[in-house]
Protein backbone atom coordinates (compact mmCIF):
# COMPACT_ATOMS: atom_id res chain seq x y z
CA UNK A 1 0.00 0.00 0.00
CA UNK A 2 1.73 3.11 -0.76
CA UNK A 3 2.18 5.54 2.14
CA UNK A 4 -0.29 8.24 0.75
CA UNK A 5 -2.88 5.65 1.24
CA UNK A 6 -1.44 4.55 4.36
CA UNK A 7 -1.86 8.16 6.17
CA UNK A 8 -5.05 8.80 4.07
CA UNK A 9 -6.15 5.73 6.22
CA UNK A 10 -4.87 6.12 9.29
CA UNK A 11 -6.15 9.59 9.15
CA UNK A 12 -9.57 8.26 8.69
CA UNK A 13 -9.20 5.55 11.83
CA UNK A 14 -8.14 8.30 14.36
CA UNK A 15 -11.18 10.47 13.29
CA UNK A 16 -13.48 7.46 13.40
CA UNK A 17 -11.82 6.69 17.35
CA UNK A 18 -12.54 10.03 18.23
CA UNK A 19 -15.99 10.28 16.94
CA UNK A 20 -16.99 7.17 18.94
CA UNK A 21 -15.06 8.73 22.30
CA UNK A 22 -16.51 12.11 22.16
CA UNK A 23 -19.92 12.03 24.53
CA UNK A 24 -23.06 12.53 23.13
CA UNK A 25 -26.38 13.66 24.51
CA UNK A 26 -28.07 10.67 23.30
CA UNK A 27 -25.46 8.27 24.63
CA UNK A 28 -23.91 9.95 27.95
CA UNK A 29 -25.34 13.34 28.59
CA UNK A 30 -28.86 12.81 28.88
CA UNK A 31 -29.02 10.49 31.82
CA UNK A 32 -26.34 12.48 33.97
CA UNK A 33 -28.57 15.15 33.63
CA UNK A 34 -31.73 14.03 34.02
CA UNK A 35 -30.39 11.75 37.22
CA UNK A 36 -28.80 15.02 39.14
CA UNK A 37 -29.96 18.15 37.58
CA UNK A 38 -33.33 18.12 36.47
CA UNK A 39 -35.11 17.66 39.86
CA UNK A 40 -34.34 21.12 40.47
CA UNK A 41 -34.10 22.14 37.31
CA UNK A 42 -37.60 21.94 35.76
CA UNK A 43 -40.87 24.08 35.66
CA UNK A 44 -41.62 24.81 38.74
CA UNK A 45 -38.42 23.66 40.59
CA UNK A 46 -35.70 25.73 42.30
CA UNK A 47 -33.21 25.67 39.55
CA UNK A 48 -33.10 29.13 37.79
CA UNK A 49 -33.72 27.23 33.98
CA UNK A 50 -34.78 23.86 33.03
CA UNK A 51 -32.90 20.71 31.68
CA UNK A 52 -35.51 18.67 30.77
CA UNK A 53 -34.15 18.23 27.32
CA UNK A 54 -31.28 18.07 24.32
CA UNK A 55 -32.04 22.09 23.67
CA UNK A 56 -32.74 22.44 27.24
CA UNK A 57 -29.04 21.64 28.49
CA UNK A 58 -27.50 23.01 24.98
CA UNK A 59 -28.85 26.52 25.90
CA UNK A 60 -27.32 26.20 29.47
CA UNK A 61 -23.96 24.65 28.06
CA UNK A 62 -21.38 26.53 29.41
CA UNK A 63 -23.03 27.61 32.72
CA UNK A 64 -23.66 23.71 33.48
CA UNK A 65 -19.86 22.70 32.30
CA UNK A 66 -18.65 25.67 35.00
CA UNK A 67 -21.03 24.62 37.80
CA UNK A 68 -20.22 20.43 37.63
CA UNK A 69 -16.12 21.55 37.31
CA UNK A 70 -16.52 23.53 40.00
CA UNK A 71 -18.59 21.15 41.88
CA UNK A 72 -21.14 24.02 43.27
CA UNK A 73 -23.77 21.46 41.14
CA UNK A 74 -25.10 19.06 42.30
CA UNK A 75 -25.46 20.88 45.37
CA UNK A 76 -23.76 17.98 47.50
CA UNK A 77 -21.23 19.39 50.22
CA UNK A 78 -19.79 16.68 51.81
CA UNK A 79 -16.45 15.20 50.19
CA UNK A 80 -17.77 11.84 49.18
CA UNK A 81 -13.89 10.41 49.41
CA UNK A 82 -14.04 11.20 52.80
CA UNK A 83 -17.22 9.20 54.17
CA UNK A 84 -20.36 7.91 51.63
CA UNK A 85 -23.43 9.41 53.06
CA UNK A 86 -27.21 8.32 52.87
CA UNK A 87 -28.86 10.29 49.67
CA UNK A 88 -25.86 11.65 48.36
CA UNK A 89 -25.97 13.62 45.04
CA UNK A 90 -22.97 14.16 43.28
CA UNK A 91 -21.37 13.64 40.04
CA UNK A 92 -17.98 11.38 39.76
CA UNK A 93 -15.27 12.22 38.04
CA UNK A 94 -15.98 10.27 34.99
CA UNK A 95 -19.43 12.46 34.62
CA UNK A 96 -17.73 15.55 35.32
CA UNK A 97 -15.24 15.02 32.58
CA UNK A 98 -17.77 13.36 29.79
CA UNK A 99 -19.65 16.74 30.34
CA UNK A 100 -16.60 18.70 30.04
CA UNK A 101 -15.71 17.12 26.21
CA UNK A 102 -19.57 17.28 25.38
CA UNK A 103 -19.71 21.15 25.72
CA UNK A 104 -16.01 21.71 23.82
CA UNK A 105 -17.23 19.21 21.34
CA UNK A 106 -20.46 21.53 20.99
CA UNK A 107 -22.75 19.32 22.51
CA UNK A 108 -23.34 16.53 19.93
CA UNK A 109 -26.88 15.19 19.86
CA UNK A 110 -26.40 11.74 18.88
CA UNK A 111 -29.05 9.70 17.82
CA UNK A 112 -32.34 11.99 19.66
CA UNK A 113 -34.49 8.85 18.88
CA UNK A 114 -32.50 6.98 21.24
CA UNK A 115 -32.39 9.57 24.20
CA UNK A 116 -33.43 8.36 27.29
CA UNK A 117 -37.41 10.27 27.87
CA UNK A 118 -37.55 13.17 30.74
CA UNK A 119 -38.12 12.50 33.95
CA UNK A 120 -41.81 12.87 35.50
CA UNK A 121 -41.92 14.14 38.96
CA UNK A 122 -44.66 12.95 41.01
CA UNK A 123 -46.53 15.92 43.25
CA UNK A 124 -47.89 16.40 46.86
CA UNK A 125 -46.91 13.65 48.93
CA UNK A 126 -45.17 10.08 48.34
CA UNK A 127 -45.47 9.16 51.80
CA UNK A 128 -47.96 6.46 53.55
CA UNK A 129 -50.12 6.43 56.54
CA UNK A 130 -49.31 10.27 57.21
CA UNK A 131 -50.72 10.97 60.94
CA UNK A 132 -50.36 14.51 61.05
CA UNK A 133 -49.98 17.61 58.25
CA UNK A 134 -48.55 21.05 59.89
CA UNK A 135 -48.71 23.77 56.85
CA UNK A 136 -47.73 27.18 57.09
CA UNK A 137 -49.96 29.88 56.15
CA UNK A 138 -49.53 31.72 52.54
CA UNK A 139 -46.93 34.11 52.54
CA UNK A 140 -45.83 36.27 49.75
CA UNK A 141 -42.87 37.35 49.30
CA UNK A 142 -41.69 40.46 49.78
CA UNK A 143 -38.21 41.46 48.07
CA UNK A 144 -36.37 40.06 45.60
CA UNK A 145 -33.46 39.35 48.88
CA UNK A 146 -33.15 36.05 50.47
CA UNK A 147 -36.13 35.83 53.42
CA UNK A 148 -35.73 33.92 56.32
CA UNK A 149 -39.66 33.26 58.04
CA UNK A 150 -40.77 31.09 60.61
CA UNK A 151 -44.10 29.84 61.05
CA UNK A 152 -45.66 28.55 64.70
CA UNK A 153 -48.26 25.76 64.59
CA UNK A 154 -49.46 24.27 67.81
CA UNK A 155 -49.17 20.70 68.34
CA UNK A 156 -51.87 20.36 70.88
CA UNK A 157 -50.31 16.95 71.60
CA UNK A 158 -51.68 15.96 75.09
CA UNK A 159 -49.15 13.00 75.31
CA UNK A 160 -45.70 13.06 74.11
CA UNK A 161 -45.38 11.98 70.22
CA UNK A 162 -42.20 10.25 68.27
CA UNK A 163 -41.82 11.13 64.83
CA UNK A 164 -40.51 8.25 62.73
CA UNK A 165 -41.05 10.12 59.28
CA UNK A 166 -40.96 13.23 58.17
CA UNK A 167 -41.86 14.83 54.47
CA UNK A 168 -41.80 18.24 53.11
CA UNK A 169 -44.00 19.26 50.20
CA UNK A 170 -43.17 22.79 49.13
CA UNK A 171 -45.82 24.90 47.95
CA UNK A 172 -43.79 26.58 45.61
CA UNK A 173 -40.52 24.75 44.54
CA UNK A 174 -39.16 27.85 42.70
CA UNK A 175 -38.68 29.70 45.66
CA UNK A 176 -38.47 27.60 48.55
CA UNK A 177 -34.65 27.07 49.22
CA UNK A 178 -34.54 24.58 52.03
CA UNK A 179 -36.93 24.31 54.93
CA UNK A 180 -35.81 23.56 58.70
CA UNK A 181 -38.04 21.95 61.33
CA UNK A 182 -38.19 22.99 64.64
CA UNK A 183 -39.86 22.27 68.25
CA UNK A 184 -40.56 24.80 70.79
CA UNK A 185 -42.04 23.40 74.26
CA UNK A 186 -42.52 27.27 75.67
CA UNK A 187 -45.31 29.62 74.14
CA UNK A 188 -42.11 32.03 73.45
CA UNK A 189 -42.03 32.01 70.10
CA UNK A 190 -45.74 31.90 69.74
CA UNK A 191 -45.90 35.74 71.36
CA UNK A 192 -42.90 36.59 69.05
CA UNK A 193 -45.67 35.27 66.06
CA UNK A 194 -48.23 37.05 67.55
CA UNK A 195 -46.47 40.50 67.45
CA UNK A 196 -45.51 40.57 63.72
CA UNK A 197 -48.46 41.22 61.69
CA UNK A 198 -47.70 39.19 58.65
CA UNK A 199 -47.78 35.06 58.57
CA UNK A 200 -45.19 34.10 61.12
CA UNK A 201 -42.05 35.84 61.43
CA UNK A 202 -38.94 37.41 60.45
CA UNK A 203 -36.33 35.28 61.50
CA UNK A 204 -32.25 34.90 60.16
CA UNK A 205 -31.58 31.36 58.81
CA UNK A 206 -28.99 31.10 62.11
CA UNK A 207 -31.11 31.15 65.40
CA UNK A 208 -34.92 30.81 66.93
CA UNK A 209 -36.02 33.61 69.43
CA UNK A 210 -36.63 31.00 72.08
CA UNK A 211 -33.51 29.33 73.63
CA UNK A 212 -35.56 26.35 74.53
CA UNK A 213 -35.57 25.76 71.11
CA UNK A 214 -34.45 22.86 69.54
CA UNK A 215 -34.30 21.27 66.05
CA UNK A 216 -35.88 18.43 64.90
CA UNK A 217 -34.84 18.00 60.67
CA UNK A 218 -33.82 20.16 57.87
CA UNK A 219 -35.01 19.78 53.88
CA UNK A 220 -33.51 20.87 50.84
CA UNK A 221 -34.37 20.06 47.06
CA UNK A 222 -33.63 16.74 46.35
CA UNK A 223 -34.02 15.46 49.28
CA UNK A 224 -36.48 12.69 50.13
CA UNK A 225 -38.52 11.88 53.36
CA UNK A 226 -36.31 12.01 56.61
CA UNK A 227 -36.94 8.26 58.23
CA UNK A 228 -35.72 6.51 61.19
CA UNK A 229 -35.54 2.85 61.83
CA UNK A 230 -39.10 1.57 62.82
CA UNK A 231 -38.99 1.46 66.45
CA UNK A 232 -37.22 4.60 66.67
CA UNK A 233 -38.98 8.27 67.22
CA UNK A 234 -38.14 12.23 67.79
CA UNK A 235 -39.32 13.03 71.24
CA UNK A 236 -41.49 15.74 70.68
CA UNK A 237 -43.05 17.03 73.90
CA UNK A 238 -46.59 17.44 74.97
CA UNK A 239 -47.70 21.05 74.23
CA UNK A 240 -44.70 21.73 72.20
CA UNK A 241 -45.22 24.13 68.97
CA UNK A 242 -43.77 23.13 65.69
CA UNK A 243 -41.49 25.74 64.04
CA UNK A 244 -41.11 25.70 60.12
CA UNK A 245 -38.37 28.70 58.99
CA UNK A 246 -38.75 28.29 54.91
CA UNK A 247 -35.42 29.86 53.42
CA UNK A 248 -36.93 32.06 50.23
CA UNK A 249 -34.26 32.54 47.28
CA UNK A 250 -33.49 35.66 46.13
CA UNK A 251 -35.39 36.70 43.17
CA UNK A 252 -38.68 35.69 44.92
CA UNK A 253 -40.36 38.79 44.63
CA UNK A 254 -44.12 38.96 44.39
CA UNK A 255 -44.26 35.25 44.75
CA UNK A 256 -46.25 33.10 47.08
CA UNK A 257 -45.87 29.89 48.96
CA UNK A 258 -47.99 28.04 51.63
CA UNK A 259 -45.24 24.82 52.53
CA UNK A 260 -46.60 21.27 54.40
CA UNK A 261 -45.07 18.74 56.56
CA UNK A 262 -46.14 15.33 56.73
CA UNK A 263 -45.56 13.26 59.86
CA UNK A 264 -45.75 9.83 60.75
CA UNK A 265 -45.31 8.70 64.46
CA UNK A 266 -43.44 5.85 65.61
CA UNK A 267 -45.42 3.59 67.87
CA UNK A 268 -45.42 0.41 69.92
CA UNK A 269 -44.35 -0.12 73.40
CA UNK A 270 -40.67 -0.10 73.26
CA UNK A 271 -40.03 2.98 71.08
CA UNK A 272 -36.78 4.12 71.00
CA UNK A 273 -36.13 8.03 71.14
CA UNK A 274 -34.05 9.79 69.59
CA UNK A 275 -32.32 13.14 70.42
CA UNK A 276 -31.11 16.31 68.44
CA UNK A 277 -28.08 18.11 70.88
CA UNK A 278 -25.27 20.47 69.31
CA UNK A 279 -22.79 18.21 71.22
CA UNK A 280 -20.48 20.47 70.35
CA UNK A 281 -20.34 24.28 70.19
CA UNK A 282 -18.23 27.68 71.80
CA UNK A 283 -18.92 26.80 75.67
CA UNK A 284 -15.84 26.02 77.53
CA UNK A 285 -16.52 22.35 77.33
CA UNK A 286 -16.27 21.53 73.60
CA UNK A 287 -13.54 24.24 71.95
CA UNK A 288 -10.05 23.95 72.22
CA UNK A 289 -8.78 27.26 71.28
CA UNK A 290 -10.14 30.05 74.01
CA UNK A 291 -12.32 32.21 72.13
CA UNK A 292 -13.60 32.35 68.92
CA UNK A 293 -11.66 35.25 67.03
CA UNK A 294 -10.95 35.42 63.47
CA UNK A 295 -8.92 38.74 62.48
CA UNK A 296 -9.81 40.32 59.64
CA UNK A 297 -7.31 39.37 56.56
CA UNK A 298 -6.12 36.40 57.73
CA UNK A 299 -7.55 32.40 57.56
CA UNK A 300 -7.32 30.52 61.24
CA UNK A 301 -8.05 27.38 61.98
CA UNK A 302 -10.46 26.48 65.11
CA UNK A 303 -10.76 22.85 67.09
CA UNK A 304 -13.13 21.71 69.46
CA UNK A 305 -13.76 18.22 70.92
CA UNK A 306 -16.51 16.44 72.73
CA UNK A 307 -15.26 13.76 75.18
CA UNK A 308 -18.20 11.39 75.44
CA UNK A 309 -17.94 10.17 79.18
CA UNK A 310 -21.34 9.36 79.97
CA UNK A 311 -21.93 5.61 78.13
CA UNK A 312 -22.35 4.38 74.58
CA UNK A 313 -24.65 6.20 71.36
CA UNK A 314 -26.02 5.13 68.05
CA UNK A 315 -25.60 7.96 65.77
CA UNK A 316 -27.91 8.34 62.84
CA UNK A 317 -27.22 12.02 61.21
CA UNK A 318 -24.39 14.94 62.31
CA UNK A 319 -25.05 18.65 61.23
CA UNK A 320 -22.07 20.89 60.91
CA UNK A 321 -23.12 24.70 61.83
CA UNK A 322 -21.35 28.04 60.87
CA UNK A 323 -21.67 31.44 58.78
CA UNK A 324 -20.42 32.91 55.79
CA UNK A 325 -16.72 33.27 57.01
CA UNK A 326 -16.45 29.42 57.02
CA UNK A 327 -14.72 27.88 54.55
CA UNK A 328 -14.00 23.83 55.52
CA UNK A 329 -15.45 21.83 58.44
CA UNK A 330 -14.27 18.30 59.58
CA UNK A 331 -15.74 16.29 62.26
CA UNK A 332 -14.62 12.98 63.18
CA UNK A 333 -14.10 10.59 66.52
CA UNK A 334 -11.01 9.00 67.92
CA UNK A 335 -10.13 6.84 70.57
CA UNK A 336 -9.43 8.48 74.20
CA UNK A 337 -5.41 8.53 72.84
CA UNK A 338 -6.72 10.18 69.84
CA UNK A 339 -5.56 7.85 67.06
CA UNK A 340 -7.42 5.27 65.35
CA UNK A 341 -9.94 7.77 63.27
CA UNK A 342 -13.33 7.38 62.19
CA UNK A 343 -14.57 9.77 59.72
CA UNK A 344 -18.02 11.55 59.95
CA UNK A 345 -18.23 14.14 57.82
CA UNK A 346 -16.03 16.42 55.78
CA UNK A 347 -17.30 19.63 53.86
CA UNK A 348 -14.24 21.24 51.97
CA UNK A 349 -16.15 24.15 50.58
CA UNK A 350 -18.75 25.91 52.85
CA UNK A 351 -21.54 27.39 51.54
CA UNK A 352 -24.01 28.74 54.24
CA UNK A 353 -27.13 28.10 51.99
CA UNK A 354 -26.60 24.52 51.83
CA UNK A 355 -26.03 23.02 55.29
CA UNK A 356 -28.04 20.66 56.77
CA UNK A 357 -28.32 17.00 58.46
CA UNK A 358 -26.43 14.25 56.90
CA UNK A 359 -27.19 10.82 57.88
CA UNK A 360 -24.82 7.77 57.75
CA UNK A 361 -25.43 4.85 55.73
CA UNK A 362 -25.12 2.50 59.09
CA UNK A 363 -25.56 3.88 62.44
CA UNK A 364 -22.34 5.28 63.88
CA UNK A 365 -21.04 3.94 67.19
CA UNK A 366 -19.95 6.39 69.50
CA UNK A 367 -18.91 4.63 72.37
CA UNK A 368 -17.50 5.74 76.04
CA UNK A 369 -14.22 6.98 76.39
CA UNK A 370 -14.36 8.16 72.82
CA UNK A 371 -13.12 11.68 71.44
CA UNK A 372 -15.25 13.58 68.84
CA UNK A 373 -13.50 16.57 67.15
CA UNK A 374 -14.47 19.61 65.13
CA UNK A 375 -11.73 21.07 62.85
CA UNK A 376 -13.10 24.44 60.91
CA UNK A 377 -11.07 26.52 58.29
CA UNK A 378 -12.06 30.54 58.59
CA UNK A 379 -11.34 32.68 55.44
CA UNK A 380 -11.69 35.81 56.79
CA UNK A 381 -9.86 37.86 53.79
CA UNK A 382 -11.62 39.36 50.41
CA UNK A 383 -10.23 35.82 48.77
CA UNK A 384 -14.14 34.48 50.52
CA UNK A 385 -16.46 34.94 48.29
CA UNK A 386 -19.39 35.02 50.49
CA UNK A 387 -17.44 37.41 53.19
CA UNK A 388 -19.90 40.23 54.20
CA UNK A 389 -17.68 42.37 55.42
CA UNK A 390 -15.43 44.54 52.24
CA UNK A 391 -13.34 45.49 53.49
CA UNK A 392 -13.07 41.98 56.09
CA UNK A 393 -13.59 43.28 59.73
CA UNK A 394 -12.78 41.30 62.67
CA UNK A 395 -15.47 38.75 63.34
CA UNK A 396 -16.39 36.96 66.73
CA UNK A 397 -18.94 34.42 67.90
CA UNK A 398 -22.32 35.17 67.81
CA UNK A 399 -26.27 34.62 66.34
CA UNK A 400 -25.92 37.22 63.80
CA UNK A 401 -25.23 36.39 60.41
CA UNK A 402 -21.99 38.69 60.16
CA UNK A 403 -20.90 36.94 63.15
CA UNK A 404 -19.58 33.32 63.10
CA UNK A 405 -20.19 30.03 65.00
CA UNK A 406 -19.23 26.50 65.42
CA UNK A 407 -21.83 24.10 66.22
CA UNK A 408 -21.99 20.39 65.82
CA UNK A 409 -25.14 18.84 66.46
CA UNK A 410 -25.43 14.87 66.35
CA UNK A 411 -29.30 12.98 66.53
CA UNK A 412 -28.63 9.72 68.63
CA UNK A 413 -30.16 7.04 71.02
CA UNK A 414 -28.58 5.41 73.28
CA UNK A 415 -26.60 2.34 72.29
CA UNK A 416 -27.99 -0.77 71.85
CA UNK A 417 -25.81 -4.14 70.57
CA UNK A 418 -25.99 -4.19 66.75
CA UNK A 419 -27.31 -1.00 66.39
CA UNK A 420 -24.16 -0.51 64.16
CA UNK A 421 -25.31 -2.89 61.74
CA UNK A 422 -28.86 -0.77 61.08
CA UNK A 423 -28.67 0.12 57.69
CA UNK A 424 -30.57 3.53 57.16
CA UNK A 425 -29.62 4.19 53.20
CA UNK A 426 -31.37 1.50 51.35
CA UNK A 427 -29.03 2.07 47.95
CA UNK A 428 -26.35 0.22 49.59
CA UNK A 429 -23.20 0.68 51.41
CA UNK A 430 -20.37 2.43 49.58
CA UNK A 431 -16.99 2.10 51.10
CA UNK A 432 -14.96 5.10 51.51
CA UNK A 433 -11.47 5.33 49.63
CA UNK A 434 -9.75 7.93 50.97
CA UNK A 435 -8.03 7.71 54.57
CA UNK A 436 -8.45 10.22 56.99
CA UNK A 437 -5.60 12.34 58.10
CA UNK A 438 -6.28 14.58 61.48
CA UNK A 439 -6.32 18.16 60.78
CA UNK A 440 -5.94 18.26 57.07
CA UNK A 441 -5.56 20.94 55.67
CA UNK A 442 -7.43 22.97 53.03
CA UNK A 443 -5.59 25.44 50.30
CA UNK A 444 -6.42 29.21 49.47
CA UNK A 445 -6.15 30.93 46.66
CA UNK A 446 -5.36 34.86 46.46
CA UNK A 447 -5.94 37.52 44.94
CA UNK A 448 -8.85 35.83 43.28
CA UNK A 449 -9.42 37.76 40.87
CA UNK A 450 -6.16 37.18 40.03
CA UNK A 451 -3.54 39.73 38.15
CA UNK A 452 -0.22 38.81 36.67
CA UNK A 453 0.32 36.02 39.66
CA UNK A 454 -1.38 34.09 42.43
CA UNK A 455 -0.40 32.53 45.82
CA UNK A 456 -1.46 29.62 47.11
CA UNK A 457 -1.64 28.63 50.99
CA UNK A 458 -1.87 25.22 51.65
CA UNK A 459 -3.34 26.45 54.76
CA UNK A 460 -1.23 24.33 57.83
CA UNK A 461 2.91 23.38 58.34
CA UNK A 462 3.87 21.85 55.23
CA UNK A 463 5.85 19.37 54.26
CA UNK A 464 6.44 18.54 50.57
CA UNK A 465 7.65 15.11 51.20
CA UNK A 466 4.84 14.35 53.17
CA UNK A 467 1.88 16.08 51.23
CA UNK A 468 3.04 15.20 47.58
CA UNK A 469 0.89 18.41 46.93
CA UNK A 470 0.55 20.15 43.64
CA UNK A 471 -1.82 22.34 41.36
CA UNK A 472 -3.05 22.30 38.23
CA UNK A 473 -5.00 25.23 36.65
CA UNK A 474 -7.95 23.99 33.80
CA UNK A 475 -10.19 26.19 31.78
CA UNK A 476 -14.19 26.25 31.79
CA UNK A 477 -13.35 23.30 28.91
CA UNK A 478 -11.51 21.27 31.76
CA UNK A 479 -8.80 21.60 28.67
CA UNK A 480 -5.57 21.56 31.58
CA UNK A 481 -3.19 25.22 30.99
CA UNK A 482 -0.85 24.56 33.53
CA UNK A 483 0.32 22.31 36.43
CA UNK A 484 3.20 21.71 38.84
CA UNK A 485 4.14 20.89 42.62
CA UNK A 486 3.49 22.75 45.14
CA UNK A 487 7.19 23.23 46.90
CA UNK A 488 6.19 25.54 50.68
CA UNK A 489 3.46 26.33 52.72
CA UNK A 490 3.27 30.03 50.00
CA UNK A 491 3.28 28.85 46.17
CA UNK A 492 3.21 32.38 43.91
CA UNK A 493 2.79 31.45 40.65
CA UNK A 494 2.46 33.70 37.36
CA UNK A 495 -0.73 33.78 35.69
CA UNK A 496 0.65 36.03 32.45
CA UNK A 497 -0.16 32.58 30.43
CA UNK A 498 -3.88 33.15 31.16
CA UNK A 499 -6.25 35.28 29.25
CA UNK A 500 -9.41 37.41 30.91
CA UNK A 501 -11.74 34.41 31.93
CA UNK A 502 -12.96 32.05 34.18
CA UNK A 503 -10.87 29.21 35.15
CA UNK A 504 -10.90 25.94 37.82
CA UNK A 505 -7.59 25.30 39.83
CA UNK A 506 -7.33 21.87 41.33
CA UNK A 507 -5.13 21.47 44.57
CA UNK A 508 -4.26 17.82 45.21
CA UNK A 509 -2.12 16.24 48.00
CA UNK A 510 -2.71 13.56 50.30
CA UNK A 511 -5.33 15.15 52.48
CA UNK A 512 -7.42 15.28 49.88
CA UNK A 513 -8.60 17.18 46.73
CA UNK A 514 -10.21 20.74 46.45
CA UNK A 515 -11.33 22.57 43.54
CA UNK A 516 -11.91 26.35 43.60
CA UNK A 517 -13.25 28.92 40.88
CA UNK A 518 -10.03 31.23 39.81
CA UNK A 519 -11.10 34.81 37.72
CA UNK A 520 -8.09 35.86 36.05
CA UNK A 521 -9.11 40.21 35.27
């Protein structure tokens, strides 16, 4: 064959191997999308556009490429390398990167006759046997701002109830944000009602007016019913008054909602209760470090430990609490010599609007004599994003938004032998495959937007034999620009290579992995 014909040919192979490896709608895109996107993102659903179809997601190209690189979408927190969680919704690195070569291939449709059909999503309620509905009044909203109300419904329980299931059925999914339900055994917060003229009351998205007032579970989209093993139950008190704060996204302007909670009690004569306690927060008990500081222009790094000397738990969920200067949180027990780690949970980019419960796949041991810790990264400088102080002003603890707080709150019984082999996520159990390292810690990127260079903190003493850490910078394309080792604690790198745009910087080492958003002006 003469060689004209032999690189005519060739020519034609490699083409024909890339066709077949470049994602298509059809083929790939379509069920990533409709499996972790579209729940939100439909008519009537949070997500500010749909993806309910080929043109759908080709419209929304770039911004969905930027959000999945970036990992801000699906709105999953927790670092699933660290500890699998029940319900988790997240995209693996495969999907990522199949979405990333879709959108710089121009989003090929494939074959549209053999796309997988849209999603139906049922309405009201999916659960069964509901014993009791709570629904707030209709509000409407006021500002375009976010809005933070609370609602007071009376239980009028003359006996103590357990709640084994819990549902929330927003009225209106395009504005509700995330719901959190409360209990409140005083009449406080019922006279705090009472005195604001519109249904329910202004309240923050950080505290209750009441402090008697304790949680009970917390919704956001996506999420299904809340449900505890059958013979287990939250003690809610006779007399008590439900609380429901509904989070309203910005943009909500004009709009109107009336939200409803199903419940389902747990009953039988040996039900089981279970508790909701912030095991951990700033009283001298739990923190490490004396007060809770963070100077303005500077990132610090907070500890605080629970030392469980009473007898034995089953934990079911853990809730990591802070503001907007937050930017990691790890929790995590040890023995009373602090070695031999179990994970819990580990969060390694805050975002205040999504926090809630997360509950383990198995119920979590936490037996006497054991140690469980709190590590929190504060990013008190104008590299935070969601900082709401320009320029940053020294921030201490307290119930205010532009004040901080570290609170760990665990639900629990008390221990009983298996209880550890409970399964509560009925998907199956997913091993975790990353090792946990105490105190790990997270990098930070400044001056973000960057100019002609950038620094990046690894955040705690470094060692570059130990961490193996290094950096590579991608664009919106996940198409890689640049990449090297990280040598000190302070990398400066120059960013002259980069034009005006948005970009994704990866920071690896053996703590773990974090991607931030870079803007080079």
């Amino acid at each position: 064959m003469k060689p004209a014909r032999v690189f005519l040919l060739l020519c034609c192979l490699c083409a024909t191997a890339t066709q077949a490896q470049t994602p298509t709608w059809s083929s790939d895109i379509a069920s990533i999308i409709y499996n972790n996107c579209s729940s939100c993102h439909r008519s009537g659903g949070i997500g500010p556009f749909p993806l309910m179809s080929y043109q759908d997601a080709v419209n929304h190209a770039m911004a969905i490429s930027a959000a999945v690189t970036s990992k801000s979408m699906p709105p999953w927190k927790p670092d699933p390398t660290y500890r699998h969680l029940k319900d988790e919704r997240y995209l693996k690195d495969a999907e990522i990167l199949k979405i990333q070569q879709w959108v710089a291939a121009s989003t090929p449709s494939g074959n549209l006759a053999n796309a997988p059909q849209p999603p139906t999503f049922p309405s009201g309620s999916q659960m069964q046997n509901i014993d009791r509905t709570v629904s707030t009044l209709k509000y409407t909203v006021p500002v375009n701002t976010d809005v933070y109300r609370t609602y007071v419904i009376h239980s009028n329980y003359t006996t103590d109830k357990y709640l084994n299931e819990i549902e929330f059925v927003p009225g209106n999914n395009a504005v509700v944000h995330h719901i959190i339900l409360y209990q409140d055994p005083t009449s406080f917060s019922d006279s705090v009602d009472k005195a604001d003229p519109a249904p329910g009351f202004a309240s923050n998205g950080t505290e209750q007016p009441s402090p008697s007032v304790k949680y009970i579970c917390v919704w956001a989209p996506g999420a299904g019913a809340y449900k505890l093993p059958d013979n287990m139950g939250l003690r809610i008190p006779a007399g008590a008054d439900y609380l429901i704060e509904v989070h309203y996204a910005p943009g909500s302007n004009g709009q109107s909602d009336s939200t409803l909670i199903n419940l389902k009690y747990a009953t039988g004569p040996n039900v089981r209760p279970v508790f909701v306690d912030a095991v951990m927060d700033w009283a001298p008990g739990s923190r490490i470090n004396p007060i809770l500081f963070l100077p303005a222009n500077q990132i610090t790094t907070r500890k605080q430990r629970f030392i469980n000397d009473v007898t034995d738990y089953s934990v079911i969920s853990v809730f990591p609490h802070m503001h907007k200067i937050g930017q990691s949180y790890k929790i995590f027990s040890t023995n009373s010599s602090d070695i031999d780690t179990t994970p819990y949970v580990y969060i390694p980019d805050w975002d205040f609007h999504w926090q809630g419960f997360y509950t383990f796949q198995k119920i979590q041991k936490l037996a006497l004599n054991q140690h469980l810790w709190g590590v929190v990264v504060y990013n008190n400088t104008t590299s935070n994003p969601d900082n709401p102080n320009n320029p940053p002003k020294n921030v201490f603890w307290g119930e205010k938004t532009t004040d901080e707080m570290m609170v760990t709150f665990l639900a629990y019984t008390f221990y009983q032998a298996g209880d550890e082999n409970i399964v509560l996520d009925s998907a199956g159990i997913k091993a975790s495959v990353h090792p946990e390292l105490p105190y790990a810690s997270m990098a930070v990127v400044y001056p973000n937007p960057a100019g002609d260079e950038l620094t990046i903190r690894w955040g705690l003493p470094f060692n570059p034999v130990v961490e193996k850490a290094s950096y590579r910078i991608c664009d919106m394309y996940g198409k890689e620009i640049t990449a090297a080792r990280l040598t000190s604690e302070y990398t400066t790198i120059p960013t002259t290579e980069l034009a005006s745009g948005i970009y994704f910087i990866t920071i690896t080492g053996n703590t773990g992995k974090q991607v931030l958003r870079l803007v080079r002006e």
